[in-house]
Each structure stands twice: as C-alpha cells, then as structure tokens.
N, C-alpha and C. Protein backbone atom coordinates (compact mmCIF):
# COMPACT_ATOMS: atom_id res chain seq x y z
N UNK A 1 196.94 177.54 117.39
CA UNK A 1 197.52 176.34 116.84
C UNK A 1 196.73 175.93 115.60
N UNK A 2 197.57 175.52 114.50
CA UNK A 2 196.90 175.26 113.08
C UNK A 2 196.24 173.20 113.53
N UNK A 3 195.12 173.41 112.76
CA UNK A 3 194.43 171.95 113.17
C UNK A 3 195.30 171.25 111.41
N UNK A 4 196.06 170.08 111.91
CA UNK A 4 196.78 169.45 111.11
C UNK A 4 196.34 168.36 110.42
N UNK A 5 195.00 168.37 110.98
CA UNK A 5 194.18 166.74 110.22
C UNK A 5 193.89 166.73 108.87
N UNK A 6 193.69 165.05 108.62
CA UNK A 6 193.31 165.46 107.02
C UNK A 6 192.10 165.80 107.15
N UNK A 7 191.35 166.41 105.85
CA UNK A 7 189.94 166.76 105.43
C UNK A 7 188.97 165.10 105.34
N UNK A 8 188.11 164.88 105.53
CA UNK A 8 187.54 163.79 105.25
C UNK A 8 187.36 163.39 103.61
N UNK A 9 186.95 162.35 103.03
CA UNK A 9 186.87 162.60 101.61
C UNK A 9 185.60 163.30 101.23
N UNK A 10 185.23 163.56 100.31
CA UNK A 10 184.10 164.37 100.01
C UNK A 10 182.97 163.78 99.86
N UNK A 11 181.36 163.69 100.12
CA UNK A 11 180.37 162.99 100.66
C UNK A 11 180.53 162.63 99.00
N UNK A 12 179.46 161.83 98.94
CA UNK A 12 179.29 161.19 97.42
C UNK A 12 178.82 162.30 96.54
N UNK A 13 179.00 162.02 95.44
CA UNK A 13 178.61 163.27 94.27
C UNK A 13 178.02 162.48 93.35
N UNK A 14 177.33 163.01 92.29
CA UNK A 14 176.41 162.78 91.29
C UNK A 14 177.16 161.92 90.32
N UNK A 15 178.47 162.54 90.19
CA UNK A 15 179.27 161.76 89.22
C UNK A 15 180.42 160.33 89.67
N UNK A 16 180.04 159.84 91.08
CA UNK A 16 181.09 159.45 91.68
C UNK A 16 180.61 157.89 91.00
N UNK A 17 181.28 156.95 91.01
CA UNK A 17 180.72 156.01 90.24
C UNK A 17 180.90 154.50 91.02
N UNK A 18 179.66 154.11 91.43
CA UNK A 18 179.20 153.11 92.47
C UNK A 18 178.30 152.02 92.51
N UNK A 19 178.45 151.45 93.12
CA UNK A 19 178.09 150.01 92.70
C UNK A 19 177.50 149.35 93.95
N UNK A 20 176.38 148.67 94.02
CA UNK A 20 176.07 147.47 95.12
C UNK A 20 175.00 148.10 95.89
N UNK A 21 174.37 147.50 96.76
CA UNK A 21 172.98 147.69 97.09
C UNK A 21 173.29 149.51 98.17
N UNK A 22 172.32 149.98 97.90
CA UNK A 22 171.95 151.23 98.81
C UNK A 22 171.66 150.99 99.98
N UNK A 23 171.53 150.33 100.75
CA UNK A 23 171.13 150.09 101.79
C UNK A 23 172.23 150.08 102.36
N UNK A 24 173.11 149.37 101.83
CA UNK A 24 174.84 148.93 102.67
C UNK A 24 175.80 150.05 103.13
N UNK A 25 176.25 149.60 103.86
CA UNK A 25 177.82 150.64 104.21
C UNK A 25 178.39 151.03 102.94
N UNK A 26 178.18 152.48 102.42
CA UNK A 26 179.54 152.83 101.44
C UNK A 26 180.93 152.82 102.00
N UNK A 27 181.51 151.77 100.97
CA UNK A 27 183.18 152.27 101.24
C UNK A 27 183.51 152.73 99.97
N UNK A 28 184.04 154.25 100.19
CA UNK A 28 185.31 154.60 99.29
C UNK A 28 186.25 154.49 99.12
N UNK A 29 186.51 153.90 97.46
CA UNK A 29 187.40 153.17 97.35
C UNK A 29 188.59 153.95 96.01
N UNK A 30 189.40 154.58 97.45
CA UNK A 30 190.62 155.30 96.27
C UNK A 30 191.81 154.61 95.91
N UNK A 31 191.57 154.16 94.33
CA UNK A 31 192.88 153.19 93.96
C UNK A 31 193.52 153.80 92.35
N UNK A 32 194.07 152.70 92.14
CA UNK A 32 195.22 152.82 90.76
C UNK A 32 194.63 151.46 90.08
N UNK A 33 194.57 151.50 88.68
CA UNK A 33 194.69 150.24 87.88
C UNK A 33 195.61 149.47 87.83
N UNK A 34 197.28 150.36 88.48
CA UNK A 34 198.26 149.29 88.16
C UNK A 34 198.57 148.85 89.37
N UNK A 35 197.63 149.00 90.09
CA UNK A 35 198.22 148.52 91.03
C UNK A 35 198.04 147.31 92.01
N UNK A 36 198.90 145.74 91.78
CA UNK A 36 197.99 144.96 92.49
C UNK A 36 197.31 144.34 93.25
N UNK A 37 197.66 145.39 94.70
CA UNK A 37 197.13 145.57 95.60
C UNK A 37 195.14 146.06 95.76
N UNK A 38 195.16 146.90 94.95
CA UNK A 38 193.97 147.02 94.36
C UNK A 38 192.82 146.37 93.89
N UNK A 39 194.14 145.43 92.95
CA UNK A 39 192.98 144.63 92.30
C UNK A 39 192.75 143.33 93.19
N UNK A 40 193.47 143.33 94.19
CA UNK A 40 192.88 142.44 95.39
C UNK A 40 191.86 142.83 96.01
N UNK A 41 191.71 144.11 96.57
CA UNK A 41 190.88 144.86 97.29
C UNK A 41 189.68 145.15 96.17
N UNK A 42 189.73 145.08 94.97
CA UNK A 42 188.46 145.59 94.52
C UNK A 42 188.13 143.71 94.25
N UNK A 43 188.86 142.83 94.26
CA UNK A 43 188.08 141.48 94.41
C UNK A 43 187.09 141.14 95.20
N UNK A 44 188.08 141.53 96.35
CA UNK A 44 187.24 141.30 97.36
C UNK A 44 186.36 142.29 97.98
N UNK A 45 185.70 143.61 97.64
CA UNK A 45 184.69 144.08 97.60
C UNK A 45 183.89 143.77 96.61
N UNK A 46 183.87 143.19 95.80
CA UNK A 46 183.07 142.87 94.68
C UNK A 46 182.67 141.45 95.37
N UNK A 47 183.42 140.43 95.83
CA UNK A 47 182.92 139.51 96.11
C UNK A 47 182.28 139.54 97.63
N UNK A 48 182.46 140.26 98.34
CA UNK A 48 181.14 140.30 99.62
C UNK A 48 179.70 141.58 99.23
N UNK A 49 179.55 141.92 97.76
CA UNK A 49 178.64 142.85 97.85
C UNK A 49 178.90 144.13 98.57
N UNK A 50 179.85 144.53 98.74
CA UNK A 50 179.82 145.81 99.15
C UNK A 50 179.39 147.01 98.26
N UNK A 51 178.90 147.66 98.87
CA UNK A 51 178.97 149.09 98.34
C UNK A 51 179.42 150.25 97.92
N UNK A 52 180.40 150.15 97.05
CA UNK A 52 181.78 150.37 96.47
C UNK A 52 181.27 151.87 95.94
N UNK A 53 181.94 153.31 95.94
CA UNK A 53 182.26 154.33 95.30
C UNK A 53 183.40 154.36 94.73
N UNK A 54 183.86 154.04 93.63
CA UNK A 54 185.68 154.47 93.19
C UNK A 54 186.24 155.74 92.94
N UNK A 55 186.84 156.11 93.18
CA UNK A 55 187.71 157.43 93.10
C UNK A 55 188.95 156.73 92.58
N UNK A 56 189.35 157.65 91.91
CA UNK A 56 191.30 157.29 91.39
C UNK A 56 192.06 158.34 92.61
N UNK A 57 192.97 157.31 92.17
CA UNK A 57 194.36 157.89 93.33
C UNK A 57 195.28 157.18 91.99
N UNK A 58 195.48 158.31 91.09
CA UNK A 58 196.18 157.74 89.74
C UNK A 58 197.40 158.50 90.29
N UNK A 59 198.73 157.98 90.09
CA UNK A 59 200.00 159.14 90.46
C UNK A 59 200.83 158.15 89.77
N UNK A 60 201.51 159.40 88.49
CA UNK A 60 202.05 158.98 87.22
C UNK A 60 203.81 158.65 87.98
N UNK A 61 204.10 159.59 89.01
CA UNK A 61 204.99 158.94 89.63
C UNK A 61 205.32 157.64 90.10
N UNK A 62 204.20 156.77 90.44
CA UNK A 62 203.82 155.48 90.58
C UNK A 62 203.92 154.64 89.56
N UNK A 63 203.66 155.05 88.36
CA UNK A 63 203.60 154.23 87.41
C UNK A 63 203.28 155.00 85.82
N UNK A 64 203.83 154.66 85.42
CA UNK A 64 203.75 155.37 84.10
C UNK A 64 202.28 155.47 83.15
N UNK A 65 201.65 154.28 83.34
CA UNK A 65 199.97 153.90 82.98
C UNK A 65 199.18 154.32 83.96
N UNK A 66 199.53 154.88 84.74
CA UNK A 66 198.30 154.82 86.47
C UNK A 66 197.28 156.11 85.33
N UNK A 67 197.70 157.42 85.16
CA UNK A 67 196.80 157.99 84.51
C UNK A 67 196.14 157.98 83.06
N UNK A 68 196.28 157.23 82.82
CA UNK A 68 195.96 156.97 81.44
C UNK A 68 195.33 155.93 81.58
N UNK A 69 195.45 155.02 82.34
CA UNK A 69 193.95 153.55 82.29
C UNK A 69 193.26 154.43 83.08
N UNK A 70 193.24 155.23 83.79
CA UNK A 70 192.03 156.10 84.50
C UNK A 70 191.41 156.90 83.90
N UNK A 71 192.30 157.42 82.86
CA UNK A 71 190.84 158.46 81.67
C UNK A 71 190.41 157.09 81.26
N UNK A 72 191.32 156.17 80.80
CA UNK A 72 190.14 155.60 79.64
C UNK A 72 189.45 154.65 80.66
N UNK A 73 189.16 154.63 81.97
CA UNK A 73 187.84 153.92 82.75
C UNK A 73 186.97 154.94 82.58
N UNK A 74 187.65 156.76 82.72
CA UNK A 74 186.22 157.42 82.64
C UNK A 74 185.83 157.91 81.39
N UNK A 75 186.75 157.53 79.61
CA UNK A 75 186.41 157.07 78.86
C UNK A 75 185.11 156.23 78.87
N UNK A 76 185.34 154.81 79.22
CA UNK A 76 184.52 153.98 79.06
C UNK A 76 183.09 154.78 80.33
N UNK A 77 183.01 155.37 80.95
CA UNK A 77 182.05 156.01 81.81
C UNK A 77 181.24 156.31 81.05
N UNK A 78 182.08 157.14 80.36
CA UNK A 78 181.53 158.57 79.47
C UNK A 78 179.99 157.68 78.61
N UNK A 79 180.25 156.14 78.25
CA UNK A 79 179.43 155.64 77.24
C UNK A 79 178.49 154.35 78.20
N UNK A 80 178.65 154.72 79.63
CA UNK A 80 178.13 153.52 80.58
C UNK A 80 178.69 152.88 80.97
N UNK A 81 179.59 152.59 80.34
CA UNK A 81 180.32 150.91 80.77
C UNK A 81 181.62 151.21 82.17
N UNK A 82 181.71 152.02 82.89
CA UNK A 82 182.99 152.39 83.90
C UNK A 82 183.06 150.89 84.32
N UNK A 83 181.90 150.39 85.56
CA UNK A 83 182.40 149.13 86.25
C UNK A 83 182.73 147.97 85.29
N UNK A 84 181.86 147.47 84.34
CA UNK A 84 182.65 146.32 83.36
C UNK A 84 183.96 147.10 82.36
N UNK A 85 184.30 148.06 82.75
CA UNK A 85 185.98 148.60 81.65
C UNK A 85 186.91 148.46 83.29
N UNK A 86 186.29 149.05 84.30
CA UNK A 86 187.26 148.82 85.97
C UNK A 86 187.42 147.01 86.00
N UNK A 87 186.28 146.24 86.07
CA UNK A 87 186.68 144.85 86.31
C UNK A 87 187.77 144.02 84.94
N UNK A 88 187.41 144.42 83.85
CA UNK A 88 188.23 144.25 82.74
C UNK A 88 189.81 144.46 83.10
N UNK A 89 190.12 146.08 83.80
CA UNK A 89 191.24 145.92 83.76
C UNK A 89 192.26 145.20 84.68
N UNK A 90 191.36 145.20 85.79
CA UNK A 90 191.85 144.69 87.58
C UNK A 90 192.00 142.95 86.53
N UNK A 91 191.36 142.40 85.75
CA UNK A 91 191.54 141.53 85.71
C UNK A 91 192.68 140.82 85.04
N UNK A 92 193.27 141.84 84.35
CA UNK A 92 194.13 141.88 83.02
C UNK A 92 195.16 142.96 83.48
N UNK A 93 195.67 142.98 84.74
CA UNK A 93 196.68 144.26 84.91
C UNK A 93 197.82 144.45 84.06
N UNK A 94 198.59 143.44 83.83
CA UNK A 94 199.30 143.41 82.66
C UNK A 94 199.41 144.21 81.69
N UNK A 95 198.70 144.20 81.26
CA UNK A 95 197.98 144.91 79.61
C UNK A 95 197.23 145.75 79.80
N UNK A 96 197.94 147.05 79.74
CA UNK A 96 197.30 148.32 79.94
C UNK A 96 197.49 149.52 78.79
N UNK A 97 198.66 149.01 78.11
CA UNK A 97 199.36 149.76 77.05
C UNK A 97 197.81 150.11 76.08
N UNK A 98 198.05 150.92 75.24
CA UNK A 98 196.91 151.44 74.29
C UNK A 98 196.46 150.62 73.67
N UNK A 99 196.86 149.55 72.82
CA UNK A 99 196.46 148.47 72.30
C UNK A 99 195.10 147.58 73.04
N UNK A 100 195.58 147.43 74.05
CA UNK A 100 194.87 146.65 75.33
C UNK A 100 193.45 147.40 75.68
N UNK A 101 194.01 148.27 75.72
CA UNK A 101 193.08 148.60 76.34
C UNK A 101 191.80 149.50 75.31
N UNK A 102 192.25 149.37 74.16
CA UNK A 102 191.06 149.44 72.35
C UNK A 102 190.83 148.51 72.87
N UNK A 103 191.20 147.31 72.63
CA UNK A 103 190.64 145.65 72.98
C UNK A 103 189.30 145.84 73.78
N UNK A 104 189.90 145.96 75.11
CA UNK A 104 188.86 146.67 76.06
C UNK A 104 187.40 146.49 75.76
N UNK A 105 188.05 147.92 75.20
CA UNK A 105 186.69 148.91 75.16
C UNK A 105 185.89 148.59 73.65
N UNK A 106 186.52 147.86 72.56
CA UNK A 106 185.82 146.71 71.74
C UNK A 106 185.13 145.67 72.05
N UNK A 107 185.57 145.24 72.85
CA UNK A 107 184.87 144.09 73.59
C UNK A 107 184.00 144.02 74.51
N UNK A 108 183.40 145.34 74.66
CA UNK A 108 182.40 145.79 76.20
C UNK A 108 181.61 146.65 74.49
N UNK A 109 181.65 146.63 73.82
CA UNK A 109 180.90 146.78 72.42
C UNK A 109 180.79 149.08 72.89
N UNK A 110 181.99 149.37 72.86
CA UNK A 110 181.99 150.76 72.93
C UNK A 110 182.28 151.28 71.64
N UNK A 111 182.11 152.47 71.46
CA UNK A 111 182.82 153.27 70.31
C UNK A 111 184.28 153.86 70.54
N UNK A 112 185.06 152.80 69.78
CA UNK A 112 186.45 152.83 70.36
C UNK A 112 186.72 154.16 69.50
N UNK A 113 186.30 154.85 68.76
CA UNK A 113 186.79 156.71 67.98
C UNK A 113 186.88 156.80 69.56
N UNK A 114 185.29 157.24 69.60
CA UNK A 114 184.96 158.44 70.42
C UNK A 114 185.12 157.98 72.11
N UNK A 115 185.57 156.40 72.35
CA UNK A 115 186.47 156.40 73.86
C UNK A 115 188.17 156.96 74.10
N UNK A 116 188.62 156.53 72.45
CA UNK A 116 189.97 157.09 72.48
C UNK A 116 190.02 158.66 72.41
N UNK A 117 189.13 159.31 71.85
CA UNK A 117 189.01 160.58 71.38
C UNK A 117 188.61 161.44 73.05
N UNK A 118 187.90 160.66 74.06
CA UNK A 118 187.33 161.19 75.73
C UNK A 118 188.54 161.31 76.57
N UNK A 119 189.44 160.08 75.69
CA UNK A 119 190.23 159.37 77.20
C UNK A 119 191.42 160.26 77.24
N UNK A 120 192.22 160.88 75.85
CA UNK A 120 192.74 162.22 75.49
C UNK A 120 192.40 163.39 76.12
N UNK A 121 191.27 163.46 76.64
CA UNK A 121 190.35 165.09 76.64
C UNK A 121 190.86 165.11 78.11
N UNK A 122 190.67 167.02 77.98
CA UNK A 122 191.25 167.50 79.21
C UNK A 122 189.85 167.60 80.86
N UNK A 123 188.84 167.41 80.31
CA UNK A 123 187.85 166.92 80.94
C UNK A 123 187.87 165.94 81.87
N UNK A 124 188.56 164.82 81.10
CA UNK A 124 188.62 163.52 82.16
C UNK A 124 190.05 163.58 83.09
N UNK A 125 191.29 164.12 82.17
CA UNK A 125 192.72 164.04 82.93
C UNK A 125 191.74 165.06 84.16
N UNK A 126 190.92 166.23 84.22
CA UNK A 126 190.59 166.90 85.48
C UNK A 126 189.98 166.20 86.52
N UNK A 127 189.30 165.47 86.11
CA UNK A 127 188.36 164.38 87.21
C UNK A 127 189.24 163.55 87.72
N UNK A 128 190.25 162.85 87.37
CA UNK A 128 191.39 162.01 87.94
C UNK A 128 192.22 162.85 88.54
N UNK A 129 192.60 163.69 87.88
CA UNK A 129 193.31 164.96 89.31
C UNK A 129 192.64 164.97 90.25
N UNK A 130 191.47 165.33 89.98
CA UNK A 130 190.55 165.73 91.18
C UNK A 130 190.26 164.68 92.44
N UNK A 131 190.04 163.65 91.52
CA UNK A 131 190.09 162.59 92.73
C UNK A 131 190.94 162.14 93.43
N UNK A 132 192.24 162.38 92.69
CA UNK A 132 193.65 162.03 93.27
C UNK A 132 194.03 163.27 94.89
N UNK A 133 194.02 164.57 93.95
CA UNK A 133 193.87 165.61 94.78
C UNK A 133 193.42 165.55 96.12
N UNK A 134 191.73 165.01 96.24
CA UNK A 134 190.88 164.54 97.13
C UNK A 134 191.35 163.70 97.88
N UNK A 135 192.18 162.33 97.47
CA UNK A 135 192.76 161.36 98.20
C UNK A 135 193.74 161.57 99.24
N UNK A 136 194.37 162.64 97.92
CA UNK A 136 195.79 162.87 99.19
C UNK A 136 195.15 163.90 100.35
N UNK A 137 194.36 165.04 99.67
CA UNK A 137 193.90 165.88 101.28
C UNK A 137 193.13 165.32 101.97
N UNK A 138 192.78 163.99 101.69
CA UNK A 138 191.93 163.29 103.06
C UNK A 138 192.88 162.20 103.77
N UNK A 139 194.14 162.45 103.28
CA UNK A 139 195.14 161.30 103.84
C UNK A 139 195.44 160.09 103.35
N UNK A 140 195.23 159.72 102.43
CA UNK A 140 195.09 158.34 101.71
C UNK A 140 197.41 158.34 101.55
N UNK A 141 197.63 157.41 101.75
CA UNK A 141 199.33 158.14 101.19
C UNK A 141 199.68 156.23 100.80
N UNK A 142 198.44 155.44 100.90
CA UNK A 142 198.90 154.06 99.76
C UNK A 142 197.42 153.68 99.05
N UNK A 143 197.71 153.11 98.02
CA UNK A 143 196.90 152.70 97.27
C UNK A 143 196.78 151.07 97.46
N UNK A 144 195.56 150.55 98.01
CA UNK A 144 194.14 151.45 97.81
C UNK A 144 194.14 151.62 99.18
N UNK A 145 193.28 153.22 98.89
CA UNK A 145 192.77 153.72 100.50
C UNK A 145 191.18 153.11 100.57
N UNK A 146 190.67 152.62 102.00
CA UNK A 146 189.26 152.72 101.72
C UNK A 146 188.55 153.77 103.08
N UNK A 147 187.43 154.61 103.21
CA UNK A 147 187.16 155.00 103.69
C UNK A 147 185.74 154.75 103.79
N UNK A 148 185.41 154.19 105.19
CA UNK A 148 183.81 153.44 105.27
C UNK A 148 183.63 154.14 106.97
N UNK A 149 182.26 154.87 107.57
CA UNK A 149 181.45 154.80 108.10
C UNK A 149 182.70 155.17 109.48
N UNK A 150 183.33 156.24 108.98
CA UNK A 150 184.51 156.86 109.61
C UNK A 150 185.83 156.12 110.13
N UNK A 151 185.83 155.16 109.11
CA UNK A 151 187.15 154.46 109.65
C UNK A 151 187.88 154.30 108.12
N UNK A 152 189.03 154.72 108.22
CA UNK A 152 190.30 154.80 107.10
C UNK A 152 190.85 153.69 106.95
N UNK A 153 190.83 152.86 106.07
CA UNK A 153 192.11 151.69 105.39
C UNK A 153 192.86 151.64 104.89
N UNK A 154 193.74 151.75 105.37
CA UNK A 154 194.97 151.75 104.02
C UNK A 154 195.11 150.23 103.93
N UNK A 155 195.53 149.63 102.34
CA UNK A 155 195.97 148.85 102.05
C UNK A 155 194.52 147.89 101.94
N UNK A 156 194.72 146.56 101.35
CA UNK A 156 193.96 145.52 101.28
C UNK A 156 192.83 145.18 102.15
N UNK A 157 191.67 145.63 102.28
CA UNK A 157 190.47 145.06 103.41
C UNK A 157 190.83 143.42 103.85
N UNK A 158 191.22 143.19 105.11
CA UNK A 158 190.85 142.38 105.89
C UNK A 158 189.23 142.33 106.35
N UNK A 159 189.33 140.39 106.86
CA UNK A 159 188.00 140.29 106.95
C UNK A 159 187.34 141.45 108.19
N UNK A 160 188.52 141.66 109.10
CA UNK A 160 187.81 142.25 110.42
C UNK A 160 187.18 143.32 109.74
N UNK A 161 188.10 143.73 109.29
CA UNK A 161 187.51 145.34 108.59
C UNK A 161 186.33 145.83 107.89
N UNK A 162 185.90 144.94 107.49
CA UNK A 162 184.43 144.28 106.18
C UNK A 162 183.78 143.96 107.34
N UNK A 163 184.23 143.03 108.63
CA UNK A 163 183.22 142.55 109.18
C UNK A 163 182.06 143.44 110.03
N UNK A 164 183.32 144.78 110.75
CA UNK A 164 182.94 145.75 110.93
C UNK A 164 181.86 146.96 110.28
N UNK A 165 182.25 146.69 109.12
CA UNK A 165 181.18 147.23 108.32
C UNK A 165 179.45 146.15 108.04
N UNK A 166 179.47 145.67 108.38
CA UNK A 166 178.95 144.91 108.21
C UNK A 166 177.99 143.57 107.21
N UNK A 167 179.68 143.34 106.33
CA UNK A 167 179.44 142.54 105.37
C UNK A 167 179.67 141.78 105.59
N UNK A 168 178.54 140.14 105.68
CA UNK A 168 179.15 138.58 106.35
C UNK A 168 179.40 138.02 104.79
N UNK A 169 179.89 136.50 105.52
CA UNK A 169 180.33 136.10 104.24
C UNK A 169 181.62 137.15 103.55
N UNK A 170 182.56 137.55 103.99
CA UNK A 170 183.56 138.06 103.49
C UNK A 170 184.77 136.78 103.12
N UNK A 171 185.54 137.01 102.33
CA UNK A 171 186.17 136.18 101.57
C UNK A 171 187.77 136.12 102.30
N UNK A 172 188.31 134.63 102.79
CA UNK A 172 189.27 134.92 103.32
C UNK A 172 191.12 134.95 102.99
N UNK A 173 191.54 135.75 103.67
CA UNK A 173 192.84 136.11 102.92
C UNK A 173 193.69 134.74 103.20
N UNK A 174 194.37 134.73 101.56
CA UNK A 174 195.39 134.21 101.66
C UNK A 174 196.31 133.88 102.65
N UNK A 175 197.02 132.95 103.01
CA UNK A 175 197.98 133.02 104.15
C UNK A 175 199.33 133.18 103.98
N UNK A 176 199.79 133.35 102.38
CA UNK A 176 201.34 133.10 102.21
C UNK A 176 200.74 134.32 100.98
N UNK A 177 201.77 135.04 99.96
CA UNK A 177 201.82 135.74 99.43
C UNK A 177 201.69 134.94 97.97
N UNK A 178 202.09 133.19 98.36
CA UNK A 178 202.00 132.22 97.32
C UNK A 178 200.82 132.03 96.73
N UNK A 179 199.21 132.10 97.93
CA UNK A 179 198.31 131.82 97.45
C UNK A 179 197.53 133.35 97.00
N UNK A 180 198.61 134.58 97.83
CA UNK A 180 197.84 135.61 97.04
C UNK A 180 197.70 135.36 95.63
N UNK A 181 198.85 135.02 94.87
CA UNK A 181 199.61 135.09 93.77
C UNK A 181 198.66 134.38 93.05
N UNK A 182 198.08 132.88 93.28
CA UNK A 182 197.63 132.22 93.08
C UNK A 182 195.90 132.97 92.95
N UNK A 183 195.31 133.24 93.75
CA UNK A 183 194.08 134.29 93.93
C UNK A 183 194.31 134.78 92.98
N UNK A 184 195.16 136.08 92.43
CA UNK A 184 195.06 136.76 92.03
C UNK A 184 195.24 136.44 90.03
N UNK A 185 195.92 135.25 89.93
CA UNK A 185 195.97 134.30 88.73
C UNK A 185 194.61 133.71 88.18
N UNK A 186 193.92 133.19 89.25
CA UNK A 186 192.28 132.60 89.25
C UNK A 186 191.77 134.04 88.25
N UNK A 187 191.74 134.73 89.35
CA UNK A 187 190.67 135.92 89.21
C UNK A 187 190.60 136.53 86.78
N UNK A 188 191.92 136.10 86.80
CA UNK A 188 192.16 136.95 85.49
C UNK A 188 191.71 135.90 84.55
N UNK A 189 190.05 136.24 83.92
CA UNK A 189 189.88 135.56 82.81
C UNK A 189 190.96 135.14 81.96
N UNK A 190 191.16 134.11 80.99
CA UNK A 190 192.12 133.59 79.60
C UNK A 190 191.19 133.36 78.74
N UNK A 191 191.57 134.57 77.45
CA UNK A 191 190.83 133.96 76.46
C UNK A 191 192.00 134.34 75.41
N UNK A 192 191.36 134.45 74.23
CA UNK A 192 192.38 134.85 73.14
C UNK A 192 192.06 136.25 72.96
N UNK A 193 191.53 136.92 73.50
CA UNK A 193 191.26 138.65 73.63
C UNK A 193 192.53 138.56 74.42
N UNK A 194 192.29 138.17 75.84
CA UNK A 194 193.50 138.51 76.24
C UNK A 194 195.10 138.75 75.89
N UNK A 195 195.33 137.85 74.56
CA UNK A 195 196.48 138.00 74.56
C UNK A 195 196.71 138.46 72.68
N UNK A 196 195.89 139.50 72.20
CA UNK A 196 196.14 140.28 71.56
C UNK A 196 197.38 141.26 71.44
C-alpha cells in the first residue's frame, strides 16, 4: 500500500526568512500578499511575538499579483529589508500594481533599479515556486497555512491555537466579520505615500 500523507514542510533553511525571539515556538507561515486572510494572520503573529518563518504559497491562479508582490518581497530581501517590504504590503493590500509597490521599496530607502531589476530575475520567480511547491507537498490547500510544533493550520490562527503554542497575551478575534473589516482598516497606515 502507497503511504498517502503529505511530506512535512521542510526544517528551516539558511535562506528562510524569520522573525521573533529564538527561544519561541516556530510557526511556518505559508501565505499570499493578496490575500486578506493573511494579512490577518500575519497581524496577529506579529502582534503576540511569535516566531514567524514565511514561505510563499503565491498561486497566480489565485490572483493575478500573488507572484509578483512575492519576487518583489524577495526583491526587497535581496537588499535586507523582506519583513518591513512583507509588513508594508499586508498593510496596503490594495496597491500592489508596479507603481505601488516602487513606492514601496522607495520608501524603505532601497535601490528601486536594482529591486525592480531582482524582482524580474529568474532566481527569485524559483524561490517562490519553491516555496509554493513545498506548501502544496506538505498539504497546505488554503492560504495562510501555519505549521507549528506538529500541528497544521489552515486559515487564520485562533487564540486556542497560539495558546497552544505557547504565546500569552494573544490578540482576540473579532466577533462579526464587521469588526474583522474594521481590524483590518486600523491596521493599514494613511499617509499620502499611500495613495500615490
């Protein structure tokens, strides 16, 4: 009999790009920029301190921008800046088109040549395959998947789920989809960058 399970995701790698104290529970966190489910879930790992790895789960079927704000996060990698170009965009989902996202990477003081010139290259479209690739053979089949300390999430971290891991002080969910909406309005800086 063939064993039908998924593969687990792959232990952390040199290039995987992560955030928050070492000591903590890693959760891997496979998502999309456009997606705003995501940018709930990367709120709220950012706001209990977790220990975040990101992987893309970019699928152009999904959305027409999903791979292309993902080179240019590992664009902006390429020069340091991945987590402030990832929180930039979760914050601003909207505006992802090319314009927006020069803005971006001007405003995090990058070399917008040579981020537009990375985010093109066949280097980075491979690393977003790759991670995508990775997602789906470890089972991920919605965005965002998280995978922490052998337990799989699909969809938005609830508090149980965080609590389990053992992050207190976790941030609590909305109760109507009204105050997601609302959450998720807070969260997006307004300035006049924004609406370039």
């Amino acid at each position: 009999m063939t064993d039908l399970r998924s593969a687990p995701p792959p232990a952390l790698r040199d290039d995987d790009h992560v955030r928050g104290p070492v000591d903590a529970t890693l959760v891997t966190f496979y998502a999309d920029f456009t997606c705003p489910r995501c940018a709930l879930a990367h709120e709220r790992l950012t706001r209990t301190g977790a220990r975040v790895a990101f992987r893309h789960m970019a699928l152009r079927a999904k959305h027409e921008r999903a791979v292309p704000a993902a080179c240019a996060a590992e664009a902006a990698a390429a020069q340091g800046a991945f987590w402030a170009f990832c929180d930039a965009l979760y914050a601003d989902q909207g505006r992802l088109d090319d314009p927006h996202l020069w803005a971006h990477a001007r405003s995090l003081g990058l070399d917008v040549e040579r981020f537009d010139a990375d985010r093109r290259g066949d280097d980075l479209a491979a690393r977003v395959q790759r991670d995508t690739r990775e997602a789906l053979a470890a089972g991920a089949t919605t965005t965002p998947t998280l995978f922490a300390a052998g337990i799989v999430h699909p969809g938005v971290p609830d508090d149980g789920w965080l609590a389990r891991l053992g992050y207190d002080g976790v941030v609590r969910l909305p109760k109507t989809s009204k105050e997601a909406g609302d959450a998720e309005r807070r969260a997006r800086p307004r300035s006049k960058e924004n609406f370039i």
